[in-house]
Protein backbone atom coordinates (compact mmCIF):
# COMPACT_ATOMS: atom_id res chain seq x y z
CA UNK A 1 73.39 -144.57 35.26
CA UNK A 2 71.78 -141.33 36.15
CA UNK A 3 69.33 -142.84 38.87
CA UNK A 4 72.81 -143.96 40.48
CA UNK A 5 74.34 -141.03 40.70
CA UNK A 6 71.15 -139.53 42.10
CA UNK A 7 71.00 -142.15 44.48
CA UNK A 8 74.43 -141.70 45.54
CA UNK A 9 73.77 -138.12 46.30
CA UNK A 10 70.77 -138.71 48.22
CA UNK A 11 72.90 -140.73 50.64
CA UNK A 12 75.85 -138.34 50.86
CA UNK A 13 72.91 -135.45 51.43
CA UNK A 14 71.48 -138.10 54.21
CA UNK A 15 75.26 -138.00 55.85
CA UNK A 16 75.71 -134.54 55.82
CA UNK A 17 72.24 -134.41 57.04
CA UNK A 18 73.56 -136.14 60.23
CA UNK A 19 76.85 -133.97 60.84
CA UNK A 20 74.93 -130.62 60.69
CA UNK A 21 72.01 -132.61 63.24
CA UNK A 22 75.48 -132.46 65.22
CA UNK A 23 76.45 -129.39 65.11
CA UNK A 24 72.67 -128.29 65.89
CA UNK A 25 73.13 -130.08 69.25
CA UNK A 26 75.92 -129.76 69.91
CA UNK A 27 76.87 -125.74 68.62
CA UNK A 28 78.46 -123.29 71.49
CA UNK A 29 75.83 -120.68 70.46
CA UNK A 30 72.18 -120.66 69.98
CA UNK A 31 73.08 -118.75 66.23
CA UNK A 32 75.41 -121.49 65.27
CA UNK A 33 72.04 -124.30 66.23
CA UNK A 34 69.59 -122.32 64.19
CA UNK A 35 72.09 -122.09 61.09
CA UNK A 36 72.20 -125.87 61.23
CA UNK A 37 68.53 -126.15 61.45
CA UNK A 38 68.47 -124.01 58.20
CA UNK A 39 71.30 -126.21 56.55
CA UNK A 40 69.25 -129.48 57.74
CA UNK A 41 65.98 -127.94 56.05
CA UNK A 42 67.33 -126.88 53.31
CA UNK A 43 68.90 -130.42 52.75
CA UNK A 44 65.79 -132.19 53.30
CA UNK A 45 64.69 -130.20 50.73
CA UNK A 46 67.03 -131.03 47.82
CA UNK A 47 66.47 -134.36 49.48
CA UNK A 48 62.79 -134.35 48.31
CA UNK A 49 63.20 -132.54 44.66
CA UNK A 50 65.97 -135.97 44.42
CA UNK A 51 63.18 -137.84 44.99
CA UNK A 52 60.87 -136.07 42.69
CA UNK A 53 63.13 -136.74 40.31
CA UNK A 54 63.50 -140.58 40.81
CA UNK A 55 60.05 -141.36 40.82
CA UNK A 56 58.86 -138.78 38.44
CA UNK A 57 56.11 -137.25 40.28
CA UNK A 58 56.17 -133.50 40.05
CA UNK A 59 53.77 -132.90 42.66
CA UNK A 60 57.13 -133.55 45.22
CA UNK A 61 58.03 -130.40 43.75
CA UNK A 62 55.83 -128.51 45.04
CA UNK A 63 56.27 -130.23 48.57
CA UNK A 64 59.36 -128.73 48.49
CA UNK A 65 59.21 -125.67 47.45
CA UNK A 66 56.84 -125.37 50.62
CA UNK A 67 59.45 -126.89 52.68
CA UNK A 68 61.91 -124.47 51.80
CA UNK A 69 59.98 -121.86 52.03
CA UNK A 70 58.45 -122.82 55.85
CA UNK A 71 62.13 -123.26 56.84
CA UNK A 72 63.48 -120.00 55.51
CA UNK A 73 60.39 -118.18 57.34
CA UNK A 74 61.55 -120.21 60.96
CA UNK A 75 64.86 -119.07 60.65
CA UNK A 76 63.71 -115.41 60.05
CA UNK A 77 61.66 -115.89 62.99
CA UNK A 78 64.22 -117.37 65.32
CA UNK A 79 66.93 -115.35 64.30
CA UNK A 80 64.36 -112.06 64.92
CA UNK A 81 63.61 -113.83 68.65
CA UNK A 82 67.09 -114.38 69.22
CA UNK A 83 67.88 -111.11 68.83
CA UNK A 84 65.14 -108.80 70.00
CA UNK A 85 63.62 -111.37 72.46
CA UNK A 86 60.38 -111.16 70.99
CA UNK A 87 58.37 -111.68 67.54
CA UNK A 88 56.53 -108.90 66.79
């Protein structure tokens, strides 16, 4: 029963997945694209611990821990370039 309900939310993740690739194309403003991106990654990411979980391998854990973490560090560094025009 549980791997059910973990599929299920795997799939309504996946859907969600595909309005916020949406809203990423489609968003008025370049801020409203690159919180999408972040929403998308940090999807993908409960997306992967899901699948951790479902196959029992632990070592998907640490996949996405790096996942998150790479995703929060682009959005620092687009949000920083959006508004200063430059990285450093």
């Amino acid at each position: 029963m549980m791997e059910y309900s973990l599929l299920g939310l795997a799939v309504v993740l996946s859907l969600l997945i595909f309005v916020c690739l949406y809203r990423a194309y489609a968003g008025p403003t370049a801020a409203d694209r690159v919180v999408a991106i972040d929403v998308i990654s940090t999807k993908v990411a409960v997306l992967i611990v899901l699948i951790a979980i479902l196959t029992e391998q632990q070592s998907f854990m640490d996949v996405a821990l790096i996942y998150a973490m790479i995703g929060f560090i682009t959005t620092i560094a687009v949000s920083k370039y959006l508004e200063k025009g430059k990285l450093y």
